[in-house]
PDB file of N, CA and C in Angstrom:
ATOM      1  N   UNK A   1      33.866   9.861  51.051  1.00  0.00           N
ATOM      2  CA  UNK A   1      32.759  10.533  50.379  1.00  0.00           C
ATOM      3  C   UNK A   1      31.664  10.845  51.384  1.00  0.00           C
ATOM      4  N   UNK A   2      31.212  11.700  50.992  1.00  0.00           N
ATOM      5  CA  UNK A   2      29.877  12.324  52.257  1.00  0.00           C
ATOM      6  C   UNK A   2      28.439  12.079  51.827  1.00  0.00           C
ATOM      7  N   UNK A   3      27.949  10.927  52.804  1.00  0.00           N
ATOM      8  CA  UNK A   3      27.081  10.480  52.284  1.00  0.00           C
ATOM      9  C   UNK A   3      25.557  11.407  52.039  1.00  0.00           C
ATOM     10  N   UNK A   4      25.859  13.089  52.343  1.00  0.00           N
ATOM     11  CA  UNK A   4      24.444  13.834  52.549  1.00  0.00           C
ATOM     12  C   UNK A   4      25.021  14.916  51.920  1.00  0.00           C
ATOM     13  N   UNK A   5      25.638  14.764  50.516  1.00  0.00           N
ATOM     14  CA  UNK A   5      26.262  15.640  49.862  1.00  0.00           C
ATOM     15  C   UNK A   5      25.235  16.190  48.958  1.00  0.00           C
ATOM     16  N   UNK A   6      24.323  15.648  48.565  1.00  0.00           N
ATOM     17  CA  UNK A   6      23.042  16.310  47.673  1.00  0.00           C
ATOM     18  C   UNK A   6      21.895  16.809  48.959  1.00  0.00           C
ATOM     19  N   UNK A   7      21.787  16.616  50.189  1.00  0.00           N
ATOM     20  CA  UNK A   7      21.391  17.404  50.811  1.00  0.00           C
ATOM     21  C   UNK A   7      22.103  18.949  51.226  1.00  0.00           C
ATOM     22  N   UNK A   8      23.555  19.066  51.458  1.00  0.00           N
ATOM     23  CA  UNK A   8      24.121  19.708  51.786  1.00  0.00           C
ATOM     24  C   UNK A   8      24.008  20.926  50.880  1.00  0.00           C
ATOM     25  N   UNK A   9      24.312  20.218  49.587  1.00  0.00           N
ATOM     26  CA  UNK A   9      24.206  20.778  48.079  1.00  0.00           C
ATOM     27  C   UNK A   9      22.929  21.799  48.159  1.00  0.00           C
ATOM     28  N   UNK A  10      22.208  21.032  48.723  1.00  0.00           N
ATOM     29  CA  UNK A  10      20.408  21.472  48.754  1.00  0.00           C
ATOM     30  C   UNK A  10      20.319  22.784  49.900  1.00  0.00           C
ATOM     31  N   UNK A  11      21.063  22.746  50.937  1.00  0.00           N
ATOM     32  CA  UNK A  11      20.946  23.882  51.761  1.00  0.00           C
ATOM     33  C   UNK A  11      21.681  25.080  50.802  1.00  0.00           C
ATOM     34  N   UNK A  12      23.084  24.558  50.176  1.00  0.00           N
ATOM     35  CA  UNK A  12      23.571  25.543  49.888  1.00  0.00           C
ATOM     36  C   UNK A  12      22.528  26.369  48.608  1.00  0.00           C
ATOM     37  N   UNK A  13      21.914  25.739  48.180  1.00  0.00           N
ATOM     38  CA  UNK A  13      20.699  26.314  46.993  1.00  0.00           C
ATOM     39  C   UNK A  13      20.155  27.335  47.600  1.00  0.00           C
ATOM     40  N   UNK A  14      19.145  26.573  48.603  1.00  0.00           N
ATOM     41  CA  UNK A  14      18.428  27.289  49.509  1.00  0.00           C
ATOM     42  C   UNK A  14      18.742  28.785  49.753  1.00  0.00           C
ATOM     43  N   UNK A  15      19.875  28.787  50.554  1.00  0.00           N
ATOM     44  CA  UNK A  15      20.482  29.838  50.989  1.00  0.00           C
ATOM     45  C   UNK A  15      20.623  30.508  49.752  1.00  0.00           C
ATOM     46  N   UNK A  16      21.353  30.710  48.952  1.00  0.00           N
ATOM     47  CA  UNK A  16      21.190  31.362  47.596  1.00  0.00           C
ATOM     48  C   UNK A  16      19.752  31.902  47.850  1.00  0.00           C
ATOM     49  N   UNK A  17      19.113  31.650  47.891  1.00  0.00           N
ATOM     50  CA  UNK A  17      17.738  31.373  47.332  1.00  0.00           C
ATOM     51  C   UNK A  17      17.025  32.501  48.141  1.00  0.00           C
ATOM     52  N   UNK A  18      17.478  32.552  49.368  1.00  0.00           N
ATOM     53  CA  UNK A  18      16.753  33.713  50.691  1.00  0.00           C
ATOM     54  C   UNK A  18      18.206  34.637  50.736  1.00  0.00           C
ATOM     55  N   UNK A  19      19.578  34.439  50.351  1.00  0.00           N
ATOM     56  CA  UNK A  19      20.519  35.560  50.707  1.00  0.00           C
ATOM     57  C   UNK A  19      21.501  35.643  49.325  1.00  0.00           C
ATOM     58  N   UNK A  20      20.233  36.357  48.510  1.00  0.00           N
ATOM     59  CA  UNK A  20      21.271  36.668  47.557  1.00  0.00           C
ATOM     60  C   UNK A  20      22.870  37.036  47.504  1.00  0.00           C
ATOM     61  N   UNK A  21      23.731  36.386  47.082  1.00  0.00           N
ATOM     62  CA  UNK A  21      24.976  36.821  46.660  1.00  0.00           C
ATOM     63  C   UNK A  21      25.040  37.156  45.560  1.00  0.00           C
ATOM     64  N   UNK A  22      26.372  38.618  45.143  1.00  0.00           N
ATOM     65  CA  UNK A  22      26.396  39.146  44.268  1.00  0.00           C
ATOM     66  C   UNK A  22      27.369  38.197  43.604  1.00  0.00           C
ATOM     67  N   UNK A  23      27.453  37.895  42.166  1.00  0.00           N
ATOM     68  CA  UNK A  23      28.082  36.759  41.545  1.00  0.00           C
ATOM     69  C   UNK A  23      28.057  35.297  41.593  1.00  0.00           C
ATOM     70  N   UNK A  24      26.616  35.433  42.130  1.00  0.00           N
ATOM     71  CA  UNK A  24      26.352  33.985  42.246  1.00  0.00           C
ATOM     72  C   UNK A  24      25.628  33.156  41.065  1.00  0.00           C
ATOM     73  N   UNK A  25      26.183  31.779  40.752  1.00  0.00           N
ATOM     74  CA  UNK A  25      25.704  31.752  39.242  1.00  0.00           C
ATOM     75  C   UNK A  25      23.716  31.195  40.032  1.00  0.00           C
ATOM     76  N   UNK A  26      23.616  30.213  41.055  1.00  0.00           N
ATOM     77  CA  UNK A  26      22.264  30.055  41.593  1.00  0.00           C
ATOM     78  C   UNK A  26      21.673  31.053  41.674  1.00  0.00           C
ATOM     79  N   UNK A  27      21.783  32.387  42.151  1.00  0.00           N
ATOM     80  CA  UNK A  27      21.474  33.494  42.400  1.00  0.00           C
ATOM     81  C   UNK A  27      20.956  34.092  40.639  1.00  0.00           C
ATOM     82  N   UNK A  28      21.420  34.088  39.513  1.00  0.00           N
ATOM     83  CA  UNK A  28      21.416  34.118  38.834  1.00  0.00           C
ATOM     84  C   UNK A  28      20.375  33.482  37.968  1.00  0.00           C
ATOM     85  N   UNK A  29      20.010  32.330  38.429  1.00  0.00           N
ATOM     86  CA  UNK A  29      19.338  31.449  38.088  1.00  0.00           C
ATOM     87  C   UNK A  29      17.882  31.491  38.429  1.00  0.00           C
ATOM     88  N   UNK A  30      18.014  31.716  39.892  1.00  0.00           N
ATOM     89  CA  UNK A  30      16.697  32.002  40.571  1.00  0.00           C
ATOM     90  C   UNK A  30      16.129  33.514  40.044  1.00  0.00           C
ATOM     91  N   UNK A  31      17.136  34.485  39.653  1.00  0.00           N
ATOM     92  CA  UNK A  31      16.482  36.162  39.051  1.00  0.00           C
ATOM     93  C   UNK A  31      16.287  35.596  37.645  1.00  0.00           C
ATOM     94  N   UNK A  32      16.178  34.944  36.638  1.00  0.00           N
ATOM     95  CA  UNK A  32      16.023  35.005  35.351  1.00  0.00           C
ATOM     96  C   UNK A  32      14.885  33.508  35.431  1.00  0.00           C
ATOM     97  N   UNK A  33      14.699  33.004  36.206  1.00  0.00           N
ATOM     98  CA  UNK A  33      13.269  32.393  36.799  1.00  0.00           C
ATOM     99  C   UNK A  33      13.230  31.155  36.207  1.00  0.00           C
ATOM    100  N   UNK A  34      12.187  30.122  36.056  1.00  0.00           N
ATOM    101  CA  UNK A  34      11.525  28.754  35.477  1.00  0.00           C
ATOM    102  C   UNK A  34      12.150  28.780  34.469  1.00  0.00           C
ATOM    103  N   UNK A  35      11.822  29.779  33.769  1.00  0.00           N
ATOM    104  CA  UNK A  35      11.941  29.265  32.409  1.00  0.00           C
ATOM    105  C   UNK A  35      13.350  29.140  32.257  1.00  0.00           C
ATOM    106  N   UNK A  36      14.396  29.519  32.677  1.00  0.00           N
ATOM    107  CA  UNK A  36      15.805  29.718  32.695  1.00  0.00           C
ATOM    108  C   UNK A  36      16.131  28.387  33.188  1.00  0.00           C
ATOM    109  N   UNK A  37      15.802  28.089  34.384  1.00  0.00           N
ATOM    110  CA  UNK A  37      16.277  27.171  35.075  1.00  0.00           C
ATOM    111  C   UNK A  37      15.511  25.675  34.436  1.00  0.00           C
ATOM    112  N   UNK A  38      14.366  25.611  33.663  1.00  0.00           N
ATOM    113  CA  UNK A  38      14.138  24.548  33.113  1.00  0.00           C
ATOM    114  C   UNK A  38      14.771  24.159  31.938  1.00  0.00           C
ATOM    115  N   UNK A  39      15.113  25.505  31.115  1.00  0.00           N
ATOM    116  CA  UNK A  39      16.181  25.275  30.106  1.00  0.00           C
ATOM    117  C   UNK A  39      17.800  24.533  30.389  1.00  0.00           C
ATOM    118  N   UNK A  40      18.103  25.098  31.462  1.00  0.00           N
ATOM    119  CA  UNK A  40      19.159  24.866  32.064  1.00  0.00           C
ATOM    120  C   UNK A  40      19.015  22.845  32.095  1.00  0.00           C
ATOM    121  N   UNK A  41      18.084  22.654  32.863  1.00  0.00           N
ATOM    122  CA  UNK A  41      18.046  21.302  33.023  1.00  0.00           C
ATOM    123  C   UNK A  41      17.724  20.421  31.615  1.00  0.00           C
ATOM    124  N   UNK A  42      17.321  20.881  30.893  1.00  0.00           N
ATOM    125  CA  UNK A  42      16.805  20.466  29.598  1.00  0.00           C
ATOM    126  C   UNK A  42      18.605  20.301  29.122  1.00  0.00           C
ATOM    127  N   UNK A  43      19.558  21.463  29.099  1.00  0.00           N
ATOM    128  CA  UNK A  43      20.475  21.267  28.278  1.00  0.00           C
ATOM    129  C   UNK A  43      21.203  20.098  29.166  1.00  0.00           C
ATOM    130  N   UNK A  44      21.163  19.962  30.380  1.00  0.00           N
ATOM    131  CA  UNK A  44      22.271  19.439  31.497  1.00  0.00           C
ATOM    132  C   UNK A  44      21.696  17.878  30.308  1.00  0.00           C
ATOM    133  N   UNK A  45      20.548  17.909  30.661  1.00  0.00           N
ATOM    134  CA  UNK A  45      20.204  16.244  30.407  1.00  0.00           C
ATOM    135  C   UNK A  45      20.561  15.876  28.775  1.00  0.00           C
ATOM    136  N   UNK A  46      20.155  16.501  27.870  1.00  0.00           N
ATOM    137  CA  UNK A  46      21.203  16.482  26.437  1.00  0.00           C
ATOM    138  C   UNK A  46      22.053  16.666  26.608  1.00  0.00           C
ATOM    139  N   UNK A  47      22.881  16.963  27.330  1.00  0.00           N
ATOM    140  CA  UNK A  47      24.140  16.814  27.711  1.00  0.00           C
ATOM    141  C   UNK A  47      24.476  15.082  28.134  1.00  0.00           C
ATOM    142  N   UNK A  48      24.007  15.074  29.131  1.00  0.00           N
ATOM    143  CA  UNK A  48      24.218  13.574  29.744  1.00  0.00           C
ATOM    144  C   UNK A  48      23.737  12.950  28.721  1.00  0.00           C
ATOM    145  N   UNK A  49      23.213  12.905  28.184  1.00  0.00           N
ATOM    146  CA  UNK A  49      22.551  11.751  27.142  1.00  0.00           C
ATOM    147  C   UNK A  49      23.756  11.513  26.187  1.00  0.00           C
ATOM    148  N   UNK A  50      24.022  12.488  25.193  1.00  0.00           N
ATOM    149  CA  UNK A  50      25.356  12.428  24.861  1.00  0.00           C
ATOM    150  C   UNK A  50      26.187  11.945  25.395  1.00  0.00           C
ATOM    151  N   UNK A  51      26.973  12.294  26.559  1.00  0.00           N
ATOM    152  CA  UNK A  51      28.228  11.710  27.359  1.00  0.00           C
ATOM    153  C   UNK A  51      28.235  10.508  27.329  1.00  0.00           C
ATOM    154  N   UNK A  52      26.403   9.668  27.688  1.00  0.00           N
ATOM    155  CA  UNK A  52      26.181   8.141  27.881  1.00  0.00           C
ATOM    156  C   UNK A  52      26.332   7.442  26.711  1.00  0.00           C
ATOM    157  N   UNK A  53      25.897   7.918  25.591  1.00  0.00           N
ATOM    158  CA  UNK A  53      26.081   7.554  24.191  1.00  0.00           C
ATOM    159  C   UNK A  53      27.466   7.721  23.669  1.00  0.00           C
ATOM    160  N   UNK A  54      28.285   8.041  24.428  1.00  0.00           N
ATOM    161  CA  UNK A  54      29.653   8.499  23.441  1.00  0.00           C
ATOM    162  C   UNK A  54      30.746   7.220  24.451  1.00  0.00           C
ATOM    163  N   UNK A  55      29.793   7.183  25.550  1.00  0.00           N
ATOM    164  CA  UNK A  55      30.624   6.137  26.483  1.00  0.00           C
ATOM    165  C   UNK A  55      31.916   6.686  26.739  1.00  0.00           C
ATOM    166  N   UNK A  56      31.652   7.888  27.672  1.00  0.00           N
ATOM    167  CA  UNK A  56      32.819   8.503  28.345  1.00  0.00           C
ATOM    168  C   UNK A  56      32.547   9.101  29.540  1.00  0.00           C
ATOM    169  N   UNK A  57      33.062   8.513  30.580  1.00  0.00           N
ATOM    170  CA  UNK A  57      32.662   8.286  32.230  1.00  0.00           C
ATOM    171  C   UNK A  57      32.655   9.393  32.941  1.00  0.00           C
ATOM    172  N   UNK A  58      33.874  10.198  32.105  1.00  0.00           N
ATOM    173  CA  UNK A  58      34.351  11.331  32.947  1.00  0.00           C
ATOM    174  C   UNK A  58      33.676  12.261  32.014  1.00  0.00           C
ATOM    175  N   UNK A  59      32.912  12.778  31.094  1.00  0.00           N
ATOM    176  CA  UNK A  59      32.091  13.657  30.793  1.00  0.00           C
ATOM    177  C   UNK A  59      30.987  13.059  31.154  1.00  0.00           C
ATOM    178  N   UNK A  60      30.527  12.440  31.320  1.00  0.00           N
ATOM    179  CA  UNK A  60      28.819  11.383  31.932  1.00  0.00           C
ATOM    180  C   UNK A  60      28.874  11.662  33.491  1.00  0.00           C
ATOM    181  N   UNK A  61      30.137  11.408  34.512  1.00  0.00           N
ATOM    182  CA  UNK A  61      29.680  11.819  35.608  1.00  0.00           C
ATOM    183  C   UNK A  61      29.485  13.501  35.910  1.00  0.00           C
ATOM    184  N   UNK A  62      30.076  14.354  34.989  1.00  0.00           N
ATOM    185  CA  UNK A  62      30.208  15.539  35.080  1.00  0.00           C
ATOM    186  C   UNK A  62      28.682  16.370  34.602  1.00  0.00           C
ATOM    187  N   UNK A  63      28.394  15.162  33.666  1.00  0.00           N
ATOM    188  CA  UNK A  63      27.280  16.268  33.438  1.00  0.00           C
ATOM    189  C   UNK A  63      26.041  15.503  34.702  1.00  0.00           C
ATOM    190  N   UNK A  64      26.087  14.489  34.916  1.00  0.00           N
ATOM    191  CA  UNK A  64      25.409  14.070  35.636  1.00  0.00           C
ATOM    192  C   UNK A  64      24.576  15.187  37.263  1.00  0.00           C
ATOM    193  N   UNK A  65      25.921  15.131  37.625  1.00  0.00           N
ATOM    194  CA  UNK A  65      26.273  16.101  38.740  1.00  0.00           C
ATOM    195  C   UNK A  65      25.668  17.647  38.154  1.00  0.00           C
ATOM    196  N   UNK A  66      25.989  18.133  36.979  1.00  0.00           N
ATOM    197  CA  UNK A  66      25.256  19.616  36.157  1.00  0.00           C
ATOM    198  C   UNK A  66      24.180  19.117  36.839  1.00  0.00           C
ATOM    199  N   UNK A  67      23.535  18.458  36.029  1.00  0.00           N
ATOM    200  CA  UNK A  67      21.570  18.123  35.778  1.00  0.00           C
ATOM    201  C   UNK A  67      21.263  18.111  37.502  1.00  0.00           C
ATOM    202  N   UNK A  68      21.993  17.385  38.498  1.00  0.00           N
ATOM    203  CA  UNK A  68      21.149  17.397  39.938  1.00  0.00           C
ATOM    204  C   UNK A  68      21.706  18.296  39.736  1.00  0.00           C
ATOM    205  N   UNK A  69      22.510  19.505  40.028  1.00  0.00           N
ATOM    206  CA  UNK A  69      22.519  20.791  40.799  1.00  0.00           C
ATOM    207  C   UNK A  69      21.536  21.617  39.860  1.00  0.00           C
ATOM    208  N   UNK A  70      20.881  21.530  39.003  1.00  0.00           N
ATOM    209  CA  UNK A  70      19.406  22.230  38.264  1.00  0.00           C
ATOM    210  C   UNK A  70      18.458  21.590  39.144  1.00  0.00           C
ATOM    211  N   UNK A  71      18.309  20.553  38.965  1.00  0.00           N
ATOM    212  CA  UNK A  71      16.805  20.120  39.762  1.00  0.00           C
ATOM    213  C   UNK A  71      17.001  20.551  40.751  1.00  0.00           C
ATOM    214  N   UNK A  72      18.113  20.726  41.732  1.00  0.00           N
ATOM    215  CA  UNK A  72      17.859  21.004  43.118  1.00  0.00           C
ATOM    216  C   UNK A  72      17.566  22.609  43.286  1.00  0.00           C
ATOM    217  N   UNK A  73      17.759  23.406  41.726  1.00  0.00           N
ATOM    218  CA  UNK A  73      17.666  24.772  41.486  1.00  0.00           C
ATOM    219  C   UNK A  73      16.300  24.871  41.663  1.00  0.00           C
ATOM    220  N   UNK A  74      15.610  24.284  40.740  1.00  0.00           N
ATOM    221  CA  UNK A  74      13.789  23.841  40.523  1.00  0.00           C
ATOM    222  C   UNK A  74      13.111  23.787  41.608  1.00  0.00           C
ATOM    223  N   UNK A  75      13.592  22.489  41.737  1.00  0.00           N
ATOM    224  CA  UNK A  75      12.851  22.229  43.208  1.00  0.00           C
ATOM    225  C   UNK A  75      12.523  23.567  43.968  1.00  0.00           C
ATOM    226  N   UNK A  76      13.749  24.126  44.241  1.00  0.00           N
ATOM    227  CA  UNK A  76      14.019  25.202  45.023  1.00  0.00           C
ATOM    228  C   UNK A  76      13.242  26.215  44.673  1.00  0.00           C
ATOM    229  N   UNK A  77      13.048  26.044  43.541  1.00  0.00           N
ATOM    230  CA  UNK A  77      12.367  27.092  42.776  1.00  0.00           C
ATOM    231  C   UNK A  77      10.639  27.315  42.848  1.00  0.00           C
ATOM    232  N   UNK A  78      10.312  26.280  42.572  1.00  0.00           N
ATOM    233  CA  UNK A  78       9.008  25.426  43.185  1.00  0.00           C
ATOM    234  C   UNK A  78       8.491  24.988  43.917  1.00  0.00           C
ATOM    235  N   UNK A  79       9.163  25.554  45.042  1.00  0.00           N
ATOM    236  CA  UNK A  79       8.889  25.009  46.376  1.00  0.00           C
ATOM    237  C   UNK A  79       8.560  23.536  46.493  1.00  0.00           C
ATOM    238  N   UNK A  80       9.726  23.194  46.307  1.00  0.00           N
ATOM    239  CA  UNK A  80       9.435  21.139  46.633  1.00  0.00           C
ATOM    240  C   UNK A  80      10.468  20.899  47.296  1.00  0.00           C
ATOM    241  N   UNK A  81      10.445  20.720  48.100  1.00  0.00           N
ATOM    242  CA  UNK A  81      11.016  20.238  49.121  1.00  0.00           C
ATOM    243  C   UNK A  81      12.331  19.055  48.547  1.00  0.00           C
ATOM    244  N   UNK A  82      13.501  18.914  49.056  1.00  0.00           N
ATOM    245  CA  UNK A  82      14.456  17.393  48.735  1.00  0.00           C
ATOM    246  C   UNK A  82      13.896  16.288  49.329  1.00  0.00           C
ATOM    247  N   UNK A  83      13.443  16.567  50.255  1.00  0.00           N
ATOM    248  CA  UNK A  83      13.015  15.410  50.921  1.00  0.00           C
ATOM    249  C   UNK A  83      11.499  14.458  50.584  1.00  0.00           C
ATOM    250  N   UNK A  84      10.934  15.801  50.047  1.00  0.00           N
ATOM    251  CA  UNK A  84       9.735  15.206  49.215  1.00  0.00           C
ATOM    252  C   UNK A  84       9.852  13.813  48.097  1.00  0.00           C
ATOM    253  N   UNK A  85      11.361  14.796  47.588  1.00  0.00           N
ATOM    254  CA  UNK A  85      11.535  13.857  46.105  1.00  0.00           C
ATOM    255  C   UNK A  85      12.187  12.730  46.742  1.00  0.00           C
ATOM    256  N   UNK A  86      12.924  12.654  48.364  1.00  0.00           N
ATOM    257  CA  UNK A  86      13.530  10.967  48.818  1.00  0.00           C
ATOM    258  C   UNK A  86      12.664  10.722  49.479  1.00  0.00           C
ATOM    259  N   UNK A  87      11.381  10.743  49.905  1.00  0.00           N
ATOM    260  CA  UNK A  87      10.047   9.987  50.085  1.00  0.00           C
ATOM    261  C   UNK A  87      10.092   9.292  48.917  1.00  0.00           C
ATOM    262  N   UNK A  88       9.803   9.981  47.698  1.00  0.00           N
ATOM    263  CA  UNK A  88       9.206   9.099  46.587  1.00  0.00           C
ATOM    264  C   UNK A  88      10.269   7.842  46.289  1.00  0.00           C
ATOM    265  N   UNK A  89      11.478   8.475  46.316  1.00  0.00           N
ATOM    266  CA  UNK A  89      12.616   7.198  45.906  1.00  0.00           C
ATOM    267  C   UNK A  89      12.866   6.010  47.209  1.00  0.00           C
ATOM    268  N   UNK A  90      11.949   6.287  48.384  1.00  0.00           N
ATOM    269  CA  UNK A  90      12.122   5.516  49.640  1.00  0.00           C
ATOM    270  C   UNK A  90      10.935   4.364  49.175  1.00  0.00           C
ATOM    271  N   UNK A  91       9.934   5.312  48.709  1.00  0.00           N
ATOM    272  CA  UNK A  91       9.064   4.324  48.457  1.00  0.00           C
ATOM    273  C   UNK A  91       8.617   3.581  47.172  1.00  0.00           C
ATOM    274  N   UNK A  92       9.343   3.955  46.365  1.00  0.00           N
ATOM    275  CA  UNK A  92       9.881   3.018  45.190  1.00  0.00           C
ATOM    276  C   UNK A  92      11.013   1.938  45.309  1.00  0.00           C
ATOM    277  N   UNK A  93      12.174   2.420  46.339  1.00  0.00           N
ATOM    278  CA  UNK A  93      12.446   1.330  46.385  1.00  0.00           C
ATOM    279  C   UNK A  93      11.840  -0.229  47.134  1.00  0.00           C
ATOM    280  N   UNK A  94      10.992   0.058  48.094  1.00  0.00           N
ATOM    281  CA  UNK A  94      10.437  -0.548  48.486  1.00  0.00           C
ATOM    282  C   UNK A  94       9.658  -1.514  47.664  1.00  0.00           C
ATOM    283  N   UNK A  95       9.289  -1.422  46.020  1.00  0.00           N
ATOM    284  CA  UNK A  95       8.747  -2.065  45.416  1.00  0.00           C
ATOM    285  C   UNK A  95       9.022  -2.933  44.979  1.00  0.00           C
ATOM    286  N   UNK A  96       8.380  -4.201  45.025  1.00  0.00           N
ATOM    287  CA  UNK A  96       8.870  -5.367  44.057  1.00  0.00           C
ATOM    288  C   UNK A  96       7.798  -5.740  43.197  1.00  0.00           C
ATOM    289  N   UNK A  97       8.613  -6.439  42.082  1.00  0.00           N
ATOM    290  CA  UNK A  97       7.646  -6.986  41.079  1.00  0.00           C
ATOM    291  C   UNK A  97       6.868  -6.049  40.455  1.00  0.00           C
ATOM    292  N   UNK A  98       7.307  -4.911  40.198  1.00  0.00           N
ATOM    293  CA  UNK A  98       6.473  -3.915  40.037  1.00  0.00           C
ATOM    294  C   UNK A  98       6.917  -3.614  38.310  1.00  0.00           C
ATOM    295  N   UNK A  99       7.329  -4.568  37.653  1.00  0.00           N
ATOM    296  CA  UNK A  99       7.714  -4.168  36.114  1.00  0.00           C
ATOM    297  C   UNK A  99       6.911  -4.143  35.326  1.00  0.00           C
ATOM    298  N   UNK A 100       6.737  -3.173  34.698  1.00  0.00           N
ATOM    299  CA  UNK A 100       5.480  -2.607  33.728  1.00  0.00           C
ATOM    300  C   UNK A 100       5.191  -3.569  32.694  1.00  0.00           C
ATOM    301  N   UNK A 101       4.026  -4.064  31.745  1.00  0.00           N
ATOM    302  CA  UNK A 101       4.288  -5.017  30.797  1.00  0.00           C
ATOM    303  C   UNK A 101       3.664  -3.983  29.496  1.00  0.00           C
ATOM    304  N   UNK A 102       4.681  -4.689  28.586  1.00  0.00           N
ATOM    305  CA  UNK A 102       4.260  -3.306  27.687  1.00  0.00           C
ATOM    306  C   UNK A 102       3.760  -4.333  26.343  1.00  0.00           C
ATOM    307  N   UNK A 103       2.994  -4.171  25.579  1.00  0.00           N
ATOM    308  CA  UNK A 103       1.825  -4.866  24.497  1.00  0.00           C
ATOM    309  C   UNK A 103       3.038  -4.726  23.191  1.00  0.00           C
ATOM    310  N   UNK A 104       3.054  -5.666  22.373  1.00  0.00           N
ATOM    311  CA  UNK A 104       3.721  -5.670  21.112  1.00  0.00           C
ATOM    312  C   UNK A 104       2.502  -4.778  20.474  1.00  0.00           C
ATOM    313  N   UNK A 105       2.899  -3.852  19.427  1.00  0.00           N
ATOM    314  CA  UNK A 105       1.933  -3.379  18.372  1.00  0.00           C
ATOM    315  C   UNK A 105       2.473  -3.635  17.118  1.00  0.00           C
ATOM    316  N   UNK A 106       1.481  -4.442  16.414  1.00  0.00           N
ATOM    317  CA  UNK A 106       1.384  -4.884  15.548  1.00  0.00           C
ATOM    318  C   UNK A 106       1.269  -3.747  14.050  1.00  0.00           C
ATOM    319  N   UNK A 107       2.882  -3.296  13.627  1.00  0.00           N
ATOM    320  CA  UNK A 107       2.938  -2.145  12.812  1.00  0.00           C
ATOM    321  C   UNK A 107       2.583  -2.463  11.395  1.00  0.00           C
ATOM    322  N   UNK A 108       1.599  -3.951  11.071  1.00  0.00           N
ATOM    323  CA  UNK A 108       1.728  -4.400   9.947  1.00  0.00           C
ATOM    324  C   UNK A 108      -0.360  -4.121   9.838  1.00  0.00           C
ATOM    325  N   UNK A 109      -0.760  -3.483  10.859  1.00  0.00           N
ATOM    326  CA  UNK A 109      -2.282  -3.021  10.666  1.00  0.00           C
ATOM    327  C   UNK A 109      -2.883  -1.781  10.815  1.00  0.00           C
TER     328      UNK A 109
END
């Protein structure tokens, strides 16, 4: 397995992105704009949500894989950088003890 396969993934966006190809579904994505491509990710992730709830591995990793190749559409789209978003996950993992505490509410007042 290649461990810089969602970077690689990420150039190939890119490129889409500055050399349009004709029949390209990214290409496609990037001309029908945000709103397309946020829908897109909206369905990928009801998608995955389902797959996880139905507890079936091989539709759960499939859609999984959908939903990052949208964000990496976005991103792309939005000028954010991949590497921006593995700063943030570099420095989250770095965290400890960092679990949120969340208040009982009392639904009887």
């Amino acid at each position: 397995m290649n461990d810089n396969i969602i970077r690689e993934l990420n150039q190939i966006v890119l490129s889409r992105q500055s050399e349009r190809e004709e029949n390209s579904y990214t290409c496609y994505l990037f001309e029908k704009g945000v709103d397309k491509i946020l829908k897109k990710c909206g369905e990928e992730c009801a998608e995955m949500i389902i797959a996880a709830k139905n507890g079936d591995k091989y539709e759960l990793k499939n859609e999984i894989a959908d939903l990052l190749y949208h964000i990496l559409v976005l991103c792309a789209d939005r000028e954010l950088k991949w590497e921006e978003v593995e700063e943030v996950l570099a420095e989250r993992r770095n965290k400890i003890g960092n679990l949120k505490q969340y208040r009982e509410t009392d639904k009887n007042t």
